[in-house]
Protein backbone atom coordinates (compact mmCIF):
# COMPACT_ATOMS: atom_id res chain seq x y z
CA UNK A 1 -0.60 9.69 75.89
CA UNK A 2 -0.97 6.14 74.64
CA UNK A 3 2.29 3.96 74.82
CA UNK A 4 1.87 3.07 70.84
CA UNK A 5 2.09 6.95 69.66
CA UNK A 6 4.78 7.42 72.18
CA UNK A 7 6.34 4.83 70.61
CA UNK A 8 5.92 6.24 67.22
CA UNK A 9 7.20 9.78 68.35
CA UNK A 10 10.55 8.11 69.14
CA UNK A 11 10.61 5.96 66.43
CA UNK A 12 10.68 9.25 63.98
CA UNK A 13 13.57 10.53 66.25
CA UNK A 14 14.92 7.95 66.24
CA UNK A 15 15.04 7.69 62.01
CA UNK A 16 15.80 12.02 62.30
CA UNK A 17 19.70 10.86 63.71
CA UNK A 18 20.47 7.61 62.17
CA UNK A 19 19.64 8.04 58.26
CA UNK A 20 21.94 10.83 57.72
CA UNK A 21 24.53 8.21 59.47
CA UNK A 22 26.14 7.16 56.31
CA UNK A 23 27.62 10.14 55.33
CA UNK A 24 28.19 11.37 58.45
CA UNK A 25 30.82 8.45 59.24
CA UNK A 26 32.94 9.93 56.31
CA UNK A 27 32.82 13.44 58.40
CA UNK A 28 33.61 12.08 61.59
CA UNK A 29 36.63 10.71 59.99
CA UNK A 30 37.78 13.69 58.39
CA UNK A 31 37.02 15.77 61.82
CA UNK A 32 39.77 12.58 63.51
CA UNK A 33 36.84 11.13 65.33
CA UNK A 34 36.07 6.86 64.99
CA UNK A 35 33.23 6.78 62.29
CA UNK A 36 31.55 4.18 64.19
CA UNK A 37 29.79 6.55 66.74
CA UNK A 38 28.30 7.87 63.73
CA UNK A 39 25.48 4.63 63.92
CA UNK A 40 24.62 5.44 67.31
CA UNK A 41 21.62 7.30 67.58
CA UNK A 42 22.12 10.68 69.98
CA UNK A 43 25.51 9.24 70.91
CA UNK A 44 26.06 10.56 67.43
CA UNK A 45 24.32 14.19 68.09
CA UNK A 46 26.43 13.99 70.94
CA UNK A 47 29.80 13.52 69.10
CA UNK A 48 28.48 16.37 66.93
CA UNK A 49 27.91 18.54 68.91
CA UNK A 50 31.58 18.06 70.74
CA UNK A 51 33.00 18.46 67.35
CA UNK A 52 31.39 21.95 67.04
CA UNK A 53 31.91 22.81 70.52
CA UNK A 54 28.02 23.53 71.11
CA UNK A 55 25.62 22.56 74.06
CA UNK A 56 25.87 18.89 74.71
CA UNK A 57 22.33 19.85 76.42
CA UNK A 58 20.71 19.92 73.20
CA UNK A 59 21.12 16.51 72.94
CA UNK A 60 18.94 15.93 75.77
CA UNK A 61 16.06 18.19 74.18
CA UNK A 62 15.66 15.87 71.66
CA UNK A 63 14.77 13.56 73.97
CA UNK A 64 11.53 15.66 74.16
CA UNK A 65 8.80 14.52 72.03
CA UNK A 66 8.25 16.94 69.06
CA UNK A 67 10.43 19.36 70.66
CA UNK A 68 13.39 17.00 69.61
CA UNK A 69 12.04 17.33 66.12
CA UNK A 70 12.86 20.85 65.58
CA UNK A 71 16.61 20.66 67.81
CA UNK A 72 17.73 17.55 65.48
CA UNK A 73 17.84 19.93 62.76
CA UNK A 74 19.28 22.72 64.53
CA UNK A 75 22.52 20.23 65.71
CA UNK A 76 22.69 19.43 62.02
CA UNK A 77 23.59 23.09 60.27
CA UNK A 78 25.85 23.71 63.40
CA UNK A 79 27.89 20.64 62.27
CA UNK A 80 27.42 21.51 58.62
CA UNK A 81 29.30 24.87 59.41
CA UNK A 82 32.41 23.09 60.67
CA UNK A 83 32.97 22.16 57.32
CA UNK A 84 32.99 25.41 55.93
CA UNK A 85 29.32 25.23 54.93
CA UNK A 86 27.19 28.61 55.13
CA UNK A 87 25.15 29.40 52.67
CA UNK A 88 21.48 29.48 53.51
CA UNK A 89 20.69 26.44 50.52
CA UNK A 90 23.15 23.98 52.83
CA UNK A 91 21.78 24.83 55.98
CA UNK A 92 17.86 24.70 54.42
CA UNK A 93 19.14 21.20 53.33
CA UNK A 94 21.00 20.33 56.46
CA UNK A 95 17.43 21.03 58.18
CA UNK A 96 14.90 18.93 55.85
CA UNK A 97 16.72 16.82 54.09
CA UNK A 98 19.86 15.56 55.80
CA UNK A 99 19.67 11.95 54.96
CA UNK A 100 20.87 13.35 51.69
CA UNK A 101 22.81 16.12 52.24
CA UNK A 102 25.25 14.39 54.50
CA UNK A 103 26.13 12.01 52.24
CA UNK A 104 26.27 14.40 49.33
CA UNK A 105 28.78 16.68 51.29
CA UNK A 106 31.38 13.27 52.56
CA UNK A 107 31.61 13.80 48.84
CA UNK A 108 31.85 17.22 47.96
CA UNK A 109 35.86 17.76 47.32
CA UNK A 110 34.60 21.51 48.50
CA UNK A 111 33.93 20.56 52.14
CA UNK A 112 37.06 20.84 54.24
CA UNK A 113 36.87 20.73 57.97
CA UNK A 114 37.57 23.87 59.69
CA UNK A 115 36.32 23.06 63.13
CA UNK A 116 34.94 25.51 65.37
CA UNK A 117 37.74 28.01 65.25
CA UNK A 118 36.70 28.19 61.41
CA UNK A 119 33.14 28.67 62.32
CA UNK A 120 33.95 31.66 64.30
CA UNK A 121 36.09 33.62 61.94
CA UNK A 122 32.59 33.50 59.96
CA UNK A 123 30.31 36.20 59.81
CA UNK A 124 26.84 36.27 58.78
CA UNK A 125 25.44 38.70 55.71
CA UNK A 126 22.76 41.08 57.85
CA UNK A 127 20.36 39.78 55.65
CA UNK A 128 21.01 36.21 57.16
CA UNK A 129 20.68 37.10 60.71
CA UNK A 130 16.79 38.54 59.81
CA UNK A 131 15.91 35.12 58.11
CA UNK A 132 17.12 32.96 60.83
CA UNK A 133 15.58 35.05 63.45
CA UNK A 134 12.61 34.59 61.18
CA UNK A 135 12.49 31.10 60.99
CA UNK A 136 13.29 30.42 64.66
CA UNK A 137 10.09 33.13 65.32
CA UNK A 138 7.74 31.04 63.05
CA UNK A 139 9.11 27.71 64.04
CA UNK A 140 8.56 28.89 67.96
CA UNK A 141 5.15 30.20 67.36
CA UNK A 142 3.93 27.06 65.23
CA UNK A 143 5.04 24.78 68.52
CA UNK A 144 3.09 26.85 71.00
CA UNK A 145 0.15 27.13 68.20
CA UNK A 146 -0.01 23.44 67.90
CA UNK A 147 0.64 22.50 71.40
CA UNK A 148 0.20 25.14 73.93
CA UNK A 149 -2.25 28.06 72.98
CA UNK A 150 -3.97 29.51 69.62
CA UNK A 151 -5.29 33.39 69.34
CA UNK A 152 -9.77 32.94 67.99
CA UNK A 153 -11.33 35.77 67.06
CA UNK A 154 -14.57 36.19 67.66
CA UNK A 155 -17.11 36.16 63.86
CA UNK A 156 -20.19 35.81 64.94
CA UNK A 157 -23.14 36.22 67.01
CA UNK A 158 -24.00 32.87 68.25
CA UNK A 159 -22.38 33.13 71.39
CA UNK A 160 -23.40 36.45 72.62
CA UNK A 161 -23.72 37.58 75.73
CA UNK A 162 -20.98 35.30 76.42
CA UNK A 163 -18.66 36.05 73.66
CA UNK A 164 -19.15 39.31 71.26
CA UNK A 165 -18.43 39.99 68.53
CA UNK A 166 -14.49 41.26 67.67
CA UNK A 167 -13.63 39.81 70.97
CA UNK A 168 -9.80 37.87 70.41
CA UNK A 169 -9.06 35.04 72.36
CA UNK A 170 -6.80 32.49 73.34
CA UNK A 171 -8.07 29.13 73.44
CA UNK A 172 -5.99 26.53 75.61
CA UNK A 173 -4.87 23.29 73.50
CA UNK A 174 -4.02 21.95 76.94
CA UNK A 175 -6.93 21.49 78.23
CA UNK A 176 -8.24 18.05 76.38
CA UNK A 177 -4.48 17.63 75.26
CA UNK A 178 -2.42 18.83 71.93
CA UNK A 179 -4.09 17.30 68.81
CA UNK A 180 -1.12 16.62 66.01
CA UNK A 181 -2.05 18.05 62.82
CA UNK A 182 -3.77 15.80 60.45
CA UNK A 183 -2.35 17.72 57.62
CA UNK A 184 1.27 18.63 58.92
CA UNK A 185 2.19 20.07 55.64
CA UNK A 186 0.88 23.47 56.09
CA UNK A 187 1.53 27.20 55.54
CA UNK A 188 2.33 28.89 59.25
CA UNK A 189 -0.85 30.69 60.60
CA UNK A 190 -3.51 30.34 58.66
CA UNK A 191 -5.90 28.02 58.83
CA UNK A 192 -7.71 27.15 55.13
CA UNK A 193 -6.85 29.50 52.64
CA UNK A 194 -4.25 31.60 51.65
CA UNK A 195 -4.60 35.50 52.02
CA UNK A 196 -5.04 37.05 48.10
CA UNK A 197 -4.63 34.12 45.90
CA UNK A 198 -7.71 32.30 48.43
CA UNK A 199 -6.19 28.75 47.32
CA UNK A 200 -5.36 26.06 50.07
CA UNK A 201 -3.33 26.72 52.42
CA UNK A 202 -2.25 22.97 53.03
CA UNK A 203 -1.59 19.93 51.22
CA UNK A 204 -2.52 16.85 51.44
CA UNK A 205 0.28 14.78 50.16
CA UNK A 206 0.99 13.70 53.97
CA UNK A 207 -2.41 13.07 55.74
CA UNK A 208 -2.00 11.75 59.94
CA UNK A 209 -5.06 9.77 61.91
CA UNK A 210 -6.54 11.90 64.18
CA UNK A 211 -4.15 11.27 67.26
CA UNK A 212 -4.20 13.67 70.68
CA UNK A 213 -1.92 13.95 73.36
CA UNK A 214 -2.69 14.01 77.10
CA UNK A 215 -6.29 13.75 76.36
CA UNK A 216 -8.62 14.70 78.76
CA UNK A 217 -12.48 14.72 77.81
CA UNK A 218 -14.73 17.76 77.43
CA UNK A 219 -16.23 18.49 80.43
CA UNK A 220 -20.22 19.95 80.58
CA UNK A 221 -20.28 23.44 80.03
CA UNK A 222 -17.34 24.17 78.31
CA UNK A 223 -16.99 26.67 75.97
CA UNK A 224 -14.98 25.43 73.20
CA UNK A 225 -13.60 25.74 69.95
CA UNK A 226 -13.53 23.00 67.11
CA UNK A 227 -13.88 22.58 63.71
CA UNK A 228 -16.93 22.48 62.16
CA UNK A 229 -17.92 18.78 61.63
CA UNK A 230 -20.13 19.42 58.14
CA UNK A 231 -17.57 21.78 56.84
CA UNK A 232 -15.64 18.98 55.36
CA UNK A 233 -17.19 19.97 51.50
CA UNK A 234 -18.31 24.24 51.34
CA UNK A 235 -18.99 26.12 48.13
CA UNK A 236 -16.09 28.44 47.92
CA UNK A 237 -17.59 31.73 48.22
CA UNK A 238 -17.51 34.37 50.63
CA UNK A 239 -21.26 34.02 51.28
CA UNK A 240 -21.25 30.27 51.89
CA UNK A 241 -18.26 28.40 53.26
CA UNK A 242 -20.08 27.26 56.61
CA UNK A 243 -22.28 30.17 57.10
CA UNK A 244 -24.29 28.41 54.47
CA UNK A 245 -23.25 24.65 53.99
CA UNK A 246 -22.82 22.23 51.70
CA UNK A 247 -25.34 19.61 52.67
CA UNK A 248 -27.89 22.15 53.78
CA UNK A 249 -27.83 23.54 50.20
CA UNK A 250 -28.29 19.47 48.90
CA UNK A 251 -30.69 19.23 51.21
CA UNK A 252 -32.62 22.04 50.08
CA UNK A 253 -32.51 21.44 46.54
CA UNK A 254 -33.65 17.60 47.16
CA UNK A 255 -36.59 19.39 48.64
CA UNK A 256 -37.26 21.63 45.41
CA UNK A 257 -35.73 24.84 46.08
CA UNK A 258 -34.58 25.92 42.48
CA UNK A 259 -32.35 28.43 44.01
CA UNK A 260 -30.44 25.80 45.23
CA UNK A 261 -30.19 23.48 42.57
CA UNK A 262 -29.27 26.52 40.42
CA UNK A 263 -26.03 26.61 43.04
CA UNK A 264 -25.10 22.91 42.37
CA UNK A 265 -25.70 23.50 38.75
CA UNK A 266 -23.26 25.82 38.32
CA UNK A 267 -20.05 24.56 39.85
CA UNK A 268 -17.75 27.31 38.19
CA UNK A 269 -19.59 30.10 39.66
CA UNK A 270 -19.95 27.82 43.12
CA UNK A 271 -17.44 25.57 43.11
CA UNK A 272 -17.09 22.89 45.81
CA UNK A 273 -14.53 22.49 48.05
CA UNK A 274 -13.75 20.07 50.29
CA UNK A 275 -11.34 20.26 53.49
CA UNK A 276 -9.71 17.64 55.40
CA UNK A 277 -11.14 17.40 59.35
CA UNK A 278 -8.32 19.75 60.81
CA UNK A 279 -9.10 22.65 58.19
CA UNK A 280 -12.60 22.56 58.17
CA UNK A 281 -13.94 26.20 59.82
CA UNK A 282 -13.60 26.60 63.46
CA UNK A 283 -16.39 26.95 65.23
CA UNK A 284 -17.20 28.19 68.71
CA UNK A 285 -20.35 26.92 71.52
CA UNK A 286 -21.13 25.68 74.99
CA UNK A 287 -20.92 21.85 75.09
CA UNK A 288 -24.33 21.45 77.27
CA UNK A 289 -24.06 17.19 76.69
CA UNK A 290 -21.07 15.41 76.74
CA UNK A 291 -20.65 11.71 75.69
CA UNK A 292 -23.23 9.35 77.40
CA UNK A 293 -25.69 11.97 77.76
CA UNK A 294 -29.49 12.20 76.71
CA UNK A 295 -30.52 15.69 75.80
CA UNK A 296 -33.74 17.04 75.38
CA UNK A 297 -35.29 20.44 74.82
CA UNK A 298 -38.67 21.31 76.14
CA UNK A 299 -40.06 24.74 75.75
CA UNK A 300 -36.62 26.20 74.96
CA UNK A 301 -35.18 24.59 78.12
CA UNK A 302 -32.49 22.56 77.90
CA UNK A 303 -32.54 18.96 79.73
CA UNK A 304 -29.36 16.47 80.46
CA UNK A 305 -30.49 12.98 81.76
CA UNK A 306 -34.11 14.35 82.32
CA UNK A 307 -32.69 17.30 84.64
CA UNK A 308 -32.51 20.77 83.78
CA UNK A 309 -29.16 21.61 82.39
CA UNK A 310 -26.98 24.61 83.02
CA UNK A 311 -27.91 28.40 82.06
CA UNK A 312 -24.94 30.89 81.62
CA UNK A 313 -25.89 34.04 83.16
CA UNK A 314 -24.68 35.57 79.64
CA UNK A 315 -26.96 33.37 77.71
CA UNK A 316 -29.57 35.43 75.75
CA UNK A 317 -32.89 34.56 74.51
CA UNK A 318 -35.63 36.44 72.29
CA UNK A 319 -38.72 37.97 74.12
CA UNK A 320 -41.67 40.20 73.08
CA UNK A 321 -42.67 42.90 74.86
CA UNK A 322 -45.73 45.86 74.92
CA UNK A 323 -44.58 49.92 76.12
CA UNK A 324 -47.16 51.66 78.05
CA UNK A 325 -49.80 54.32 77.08
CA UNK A 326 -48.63 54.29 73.84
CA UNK A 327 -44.72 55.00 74.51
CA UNK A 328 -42.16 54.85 71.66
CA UNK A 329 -38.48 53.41 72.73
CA UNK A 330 -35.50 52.95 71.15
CA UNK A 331 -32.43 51.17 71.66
CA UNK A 332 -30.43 53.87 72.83
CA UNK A 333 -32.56 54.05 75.88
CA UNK A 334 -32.24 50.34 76.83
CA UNK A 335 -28.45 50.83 76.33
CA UNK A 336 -28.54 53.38 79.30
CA UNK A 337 -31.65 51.37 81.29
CA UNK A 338 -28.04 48.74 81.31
CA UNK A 339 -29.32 45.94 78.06
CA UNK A 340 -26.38 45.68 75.93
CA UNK A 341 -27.76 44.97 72.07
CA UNK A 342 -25.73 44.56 68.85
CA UNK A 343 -28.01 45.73 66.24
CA UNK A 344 -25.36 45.10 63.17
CA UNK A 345 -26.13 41.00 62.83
CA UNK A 346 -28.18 40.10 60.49
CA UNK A 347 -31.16 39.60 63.58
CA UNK A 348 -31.04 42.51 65.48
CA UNK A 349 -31.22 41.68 69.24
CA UNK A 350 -34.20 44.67 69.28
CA UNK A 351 -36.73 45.97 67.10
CA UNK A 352 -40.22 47.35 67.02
CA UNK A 353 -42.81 44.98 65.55
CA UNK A 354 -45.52 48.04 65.47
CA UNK A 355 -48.60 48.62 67.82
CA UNK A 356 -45.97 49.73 70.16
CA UNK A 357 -44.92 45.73 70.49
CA UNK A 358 -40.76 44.86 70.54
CA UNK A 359 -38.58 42.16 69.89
CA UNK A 360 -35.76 41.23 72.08
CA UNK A 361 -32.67 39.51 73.19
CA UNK A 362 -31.79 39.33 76.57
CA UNK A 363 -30.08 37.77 78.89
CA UNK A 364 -31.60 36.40 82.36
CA UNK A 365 -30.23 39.65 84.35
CA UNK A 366 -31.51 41.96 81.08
CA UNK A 367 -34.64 40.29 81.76
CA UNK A 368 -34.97 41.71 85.09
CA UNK A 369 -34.05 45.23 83.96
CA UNK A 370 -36.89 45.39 81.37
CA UNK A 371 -39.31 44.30 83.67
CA UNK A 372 -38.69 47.57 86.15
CA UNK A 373 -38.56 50.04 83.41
CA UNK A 374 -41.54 52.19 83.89
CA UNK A 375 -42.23 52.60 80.31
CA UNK A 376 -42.39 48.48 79.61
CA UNK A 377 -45.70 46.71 80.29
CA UNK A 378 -43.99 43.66 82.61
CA UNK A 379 -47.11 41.67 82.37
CA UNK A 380 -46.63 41.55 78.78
CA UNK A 381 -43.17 39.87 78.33
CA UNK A 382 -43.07 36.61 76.87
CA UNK A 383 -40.38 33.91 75.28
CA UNK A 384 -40.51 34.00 72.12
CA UNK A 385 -40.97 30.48 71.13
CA UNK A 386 -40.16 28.58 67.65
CA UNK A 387 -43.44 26.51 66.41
CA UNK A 388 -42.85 22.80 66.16
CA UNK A 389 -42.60 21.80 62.49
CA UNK A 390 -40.62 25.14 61.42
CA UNK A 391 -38.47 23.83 59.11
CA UNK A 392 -37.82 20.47 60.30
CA UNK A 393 -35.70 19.45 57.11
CA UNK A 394 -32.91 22.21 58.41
CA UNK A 395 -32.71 20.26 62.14
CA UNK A 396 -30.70 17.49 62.57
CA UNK A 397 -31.22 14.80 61.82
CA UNK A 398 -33.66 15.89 58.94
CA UNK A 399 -36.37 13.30 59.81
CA UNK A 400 -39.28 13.33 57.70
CA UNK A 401 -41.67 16.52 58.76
CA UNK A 402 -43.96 13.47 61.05
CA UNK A 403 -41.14 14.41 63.73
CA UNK A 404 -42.24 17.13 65.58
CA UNK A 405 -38.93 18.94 66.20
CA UNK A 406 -37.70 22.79 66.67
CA UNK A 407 -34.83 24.67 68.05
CA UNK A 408 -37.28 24.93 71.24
CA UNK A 409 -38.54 21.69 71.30
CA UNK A 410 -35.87 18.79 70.13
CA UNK A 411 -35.23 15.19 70.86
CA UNK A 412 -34.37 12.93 73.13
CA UNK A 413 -31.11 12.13 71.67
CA UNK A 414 -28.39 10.37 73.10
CA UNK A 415 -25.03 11.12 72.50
CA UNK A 416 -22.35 8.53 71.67
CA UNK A 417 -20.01 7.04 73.73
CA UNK A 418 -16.79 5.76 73.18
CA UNK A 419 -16.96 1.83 74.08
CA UNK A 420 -21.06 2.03 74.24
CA UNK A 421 -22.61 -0.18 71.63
CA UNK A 422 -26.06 0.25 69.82
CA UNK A 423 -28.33 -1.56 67.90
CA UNK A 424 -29.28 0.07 64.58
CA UNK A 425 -32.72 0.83 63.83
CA UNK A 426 -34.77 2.37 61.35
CA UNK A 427 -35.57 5.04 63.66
CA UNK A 428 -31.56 5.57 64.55
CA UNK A 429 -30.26 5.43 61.69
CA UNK A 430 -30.59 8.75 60.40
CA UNK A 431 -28.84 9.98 63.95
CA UNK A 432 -25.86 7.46 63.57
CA UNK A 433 -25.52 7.39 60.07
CA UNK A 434 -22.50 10.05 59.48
CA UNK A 435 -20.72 9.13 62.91
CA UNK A 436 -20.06 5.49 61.55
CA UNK A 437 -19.58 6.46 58.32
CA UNK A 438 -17.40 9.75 57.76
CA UNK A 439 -15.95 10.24 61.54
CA UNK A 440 -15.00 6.59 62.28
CA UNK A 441 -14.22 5.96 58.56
CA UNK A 442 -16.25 2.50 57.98
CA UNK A 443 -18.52 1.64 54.62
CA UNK A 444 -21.89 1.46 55.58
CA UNK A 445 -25.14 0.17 53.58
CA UNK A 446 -28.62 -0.88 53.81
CA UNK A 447 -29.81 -3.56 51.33
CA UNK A 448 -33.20 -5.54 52.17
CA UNK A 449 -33.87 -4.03 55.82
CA UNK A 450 -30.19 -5.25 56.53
CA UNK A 451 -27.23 -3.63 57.75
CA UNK A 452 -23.63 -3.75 56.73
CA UNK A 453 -20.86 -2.76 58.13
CA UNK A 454 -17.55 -2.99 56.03
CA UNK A 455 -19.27 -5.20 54.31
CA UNK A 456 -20.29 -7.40 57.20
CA UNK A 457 -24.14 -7.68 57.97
CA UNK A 458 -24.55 -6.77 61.50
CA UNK A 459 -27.09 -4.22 62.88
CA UNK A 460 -24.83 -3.76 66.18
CA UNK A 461 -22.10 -1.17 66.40
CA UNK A 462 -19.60 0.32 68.57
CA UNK A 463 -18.49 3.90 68.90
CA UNK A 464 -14.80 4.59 68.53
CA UNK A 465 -14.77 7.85 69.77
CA UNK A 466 -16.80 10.26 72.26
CA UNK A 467 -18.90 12.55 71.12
CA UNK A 468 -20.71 16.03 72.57
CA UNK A 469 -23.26 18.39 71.81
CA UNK A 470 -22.61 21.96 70.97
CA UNK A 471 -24.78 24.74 71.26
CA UNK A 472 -24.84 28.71 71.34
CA UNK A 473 -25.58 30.87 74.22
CA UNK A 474 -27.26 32.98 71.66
CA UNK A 475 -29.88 30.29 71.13
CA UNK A 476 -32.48 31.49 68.53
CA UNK A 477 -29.02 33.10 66.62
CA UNK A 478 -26.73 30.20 66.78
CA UNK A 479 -26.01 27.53 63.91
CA UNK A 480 -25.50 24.57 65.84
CA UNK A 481 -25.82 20.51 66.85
CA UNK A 482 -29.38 21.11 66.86
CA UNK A 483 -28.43 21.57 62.91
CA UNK A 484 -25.42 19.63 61.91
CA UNK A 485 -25.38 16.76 64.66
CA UNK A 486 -22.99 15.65 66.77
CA UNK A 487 -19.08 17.09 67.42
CA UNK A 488 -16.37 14.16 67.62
CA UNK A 489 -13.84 14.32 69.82
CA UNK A 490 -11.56 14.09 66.96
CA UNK A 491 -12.72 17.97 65.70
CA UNK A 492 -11.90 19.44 69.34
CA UNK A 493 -9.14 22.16 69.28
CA UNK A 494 -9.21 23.60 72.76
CA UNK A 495 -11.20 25.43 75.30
CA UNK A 496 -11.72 29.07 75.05
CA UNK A 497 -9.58 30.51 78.13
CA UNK A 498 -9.05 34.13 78.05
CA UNK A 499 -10.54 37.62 75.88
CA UNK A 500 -7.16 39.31 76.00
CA UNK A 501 -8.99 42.10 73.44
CA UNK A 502 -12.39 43.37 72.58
CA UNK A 503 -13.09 45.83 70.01
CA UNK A 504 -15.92 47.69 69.04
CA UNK A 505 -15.83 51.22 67.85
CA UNK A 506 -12.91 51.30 70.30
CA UNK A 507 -11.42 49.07 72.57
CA UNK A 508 -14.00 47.47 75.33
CA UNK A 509 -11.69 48.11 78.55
CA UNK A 510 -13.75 46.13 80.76
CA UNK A 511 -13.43 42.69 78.63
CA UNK A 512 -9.88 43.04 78.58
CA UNK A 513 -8.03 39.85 80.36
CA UNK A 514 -11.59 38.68 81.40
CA UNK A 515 -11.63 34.34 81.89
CA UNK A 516 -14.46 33.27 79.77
CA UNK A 517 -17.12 30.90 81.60
């Protein structure tokens, strides 16, 4: 952790036990104690915690960082109760807003000091006891969210074999270190909307700079969750959010589609939302390039610094195949020849094409167990390959259609480094463009072949941040870098650790507890 957010951690202590000082000089008066302790920070927790006859450890724990955020608040209603204060209004003040509320109750001609005899004669309404449990179960759970583990469940199909479908996961924040909220002011557990209304689920009166604890980079191969860098303005319907974005739609209707600029036309029917970088969608892939790295695809293969880069055993691929002597198949017979196929997405991983030919998605190992079936025509399996030129305004980073690019066939492209500078071209430009811009928040123009950078003509800049590449196991099914670009480090949330459940139809047993690779 750097020394200067340390340093800020403390400093917000720091302010958490010495604003409500002022009024709390008046109560460590009436409870016969020297008011001046009251200025000290945690000597005064201390003195508070003696007059309530409670834990002196406490004090300690808010030595923590964070941690000591949520005690501070705790040692505050425990000292508002030895002044016979109990209702659940002083002790939600006592908690959030006690640079007030102390003063207001040195005051109060209602507060008399009772001490901690007092406090016991008390007994809490049942009704109390639930909330408080409550609260100390949601403020628990939103620490280890944040800073130790969050449960991911599985959407979509990008990742399969690796990851199904309805598999839930936990997904280690430790791993590249805690990231603090950039939008603190949050409802617990969800991410981006609320459930029925579906309005935010955040504000954005308090807005943090992307700051991480711990860090520790990405490594190669990872599989890993984040949030979806081009999900920071979605159309606000079921059908789009990210499944569909934003700038793919722009780009689309730029191109002509009138579809499309129907959809932008229309903002009541599609209105456009736009999400702040730690509420954008969370998305899950392999990161096959990390920051530093040159990636290239050739023929579907995937290439880090001009060597073949890793395969997961669990990665799948589309192949076409020919039965012999006219033999029908189906996929219940490749599910018991061992080929597992989910045939609910919107590509099935099989189906006949006609003249007894098939389309397929398998894995390397799947591969392998086609080719012995009697029935299946080995000699006649091939990778199905995307044409160069499909579609190149959907890839990244929508060149002009002179760039020969596809899903199979894509780059070189380097990936940014933090520390590493460049020199802007018109060739780079289109790669670099939104980096600079929206994740390292500087202006940037172009105005007579120049460049200028926060206003300063220069055609040399360097990165802030490290950057990676993301892309599905599920290649030919996967919405990914090769479409939206690169992944800051900035958008990582954690590294997908465990499938404690699977569920299809009925539990899958044998993905229970399994450590994803």
């Amino acid at each position: 952790m750097p020394v200067n957010h340390l340093l800020v951690i403390y400093l917000i202590s720091l302010l958490l036990v010495l604003l409500p000082s002022f009024g709390l000089a008046k109560l460590f008066k009436q409870a016969g104690r020297e008011s001046w302790k009251a200025y000290i920070p945690f000597y005064n927790t201390w003195i508070m915690q003696d007059i309530a006859q409670r834990p002196k450890h406490w004090v300690f724990w808010q030595l923590i960082p964070v941690v000591g955020w949520f005690i501070t608040p705790g040692i505050f209603i425990e000292f508002a109760k030895v002044f016979c204060r109990f209702s659940f209004l002083d002790h939600t003040a006592a908690a959030l807003v006690p640079f007030f509320y102390f003063p207001w109750l040195a005051k109060n001609k209602d507060a008399r000091f009772i001490g901690p005899e007092g406090v016991k004669k008390h007994r809490k309404p049942g009704w109390r006891e639930w909330v408080d449990a409550a609260i100390f179960a949601i403020v628990a759970a939103t620490l280890i969210r944040t800073f130790v583990f969050e449960a991911y469940t599985i959407p979509s199909s990008s990742m399969e074999k690796t990851l199904l479908v309805k598999d839930f996961l936990f997904v280690s924040k430790l791993s590249y270190g805690p990231r603090i909220p950039n939008t603190p002011l949050s409802v617990p557990f969800v991410h981006n909307y609320l459930p029925f209304t579906n309005g935010k689920s955040y504000s954005t009166l308090i807005q943090l700079p992307y700051i991480r604890w711990f860090a520790s980079p990405v490594k190669r191969n990872d599989c890993v969750v984040f949030n979806f860098p081009a999900g920071d303005s979605v159309i606000h319907r079921p059908e789009f959010e990210s499944a569909n974005p934003y700038y793919d739609i722009k780009r689309r209707a730029a191109a002509g589609s009138q579809e499309d600029q129907y959809i932008l036309n229309n903002p009541e029917t599609f209105p456009v939302v736009s999400h702040p970088p730690d509420k954008t969608d969370n998305y899950i892939k392999r990161c096959v390039a990390v920051a530093g790295d040159t990636l290239q695809i050739v023929d579907g293969i995937v290439y880090i610094n001009n060597k073949p880069g890793y395969v997961s055993p669990t990665s799948a691929t589309y192949y076409y195949f020919r039965t012999k002597n006219n033999v029908i198949i189906d996929e219940d017979f490749l599910r018991e020849a061992g080929i597992a196929l989910n045939m609910e997405s919107g590509m099935p991983d099989f189906s006949p094409l006609g003249n007894n030919i098939y389309h397929i998605n398998l894995t390397l190992d799947e591969l392998e167990i086609l080719k012995k079936l009697p029935a299946v025509d080995a000699a006649s399996i091939t990778k199905e390959r995307i044409p160069t030129n499909a579609e190149p305004e959907r890839l990244f980073p929508y060149y002009d259609k002179a760039h020969e690019w596809s899903v199979d066939d894509y780059g070189p492209i380097w990936v940014p480094k933090k520390g590493s500078t460049i020199t802007l071209t018109p060739e780079n430009y289109p790669i670099y463009e939104r980096v600079i811009r929206s994740y390292e928040g500087n202006t940037l123009e172009v105005k007579d072949g120049k460049y200028y950078i926060n206003g300063q003509a220069t055609n040399q800049y360097t990165f802030k941040m490290d950057y990676y590449w993301m892309m599905g196991d599920n290649r030919h099914k996967s919405q990914d870098s090769r479409f939206w670009g690169f992944v800051p480090e900035s958008a990582v949330v954690g590294k997908a650790w465990m499938i404690w459940f699977s569920y299809d139809k009925g539990p899958r047993w044998k993905r229970l507890f399994k450590i994803i690779k």
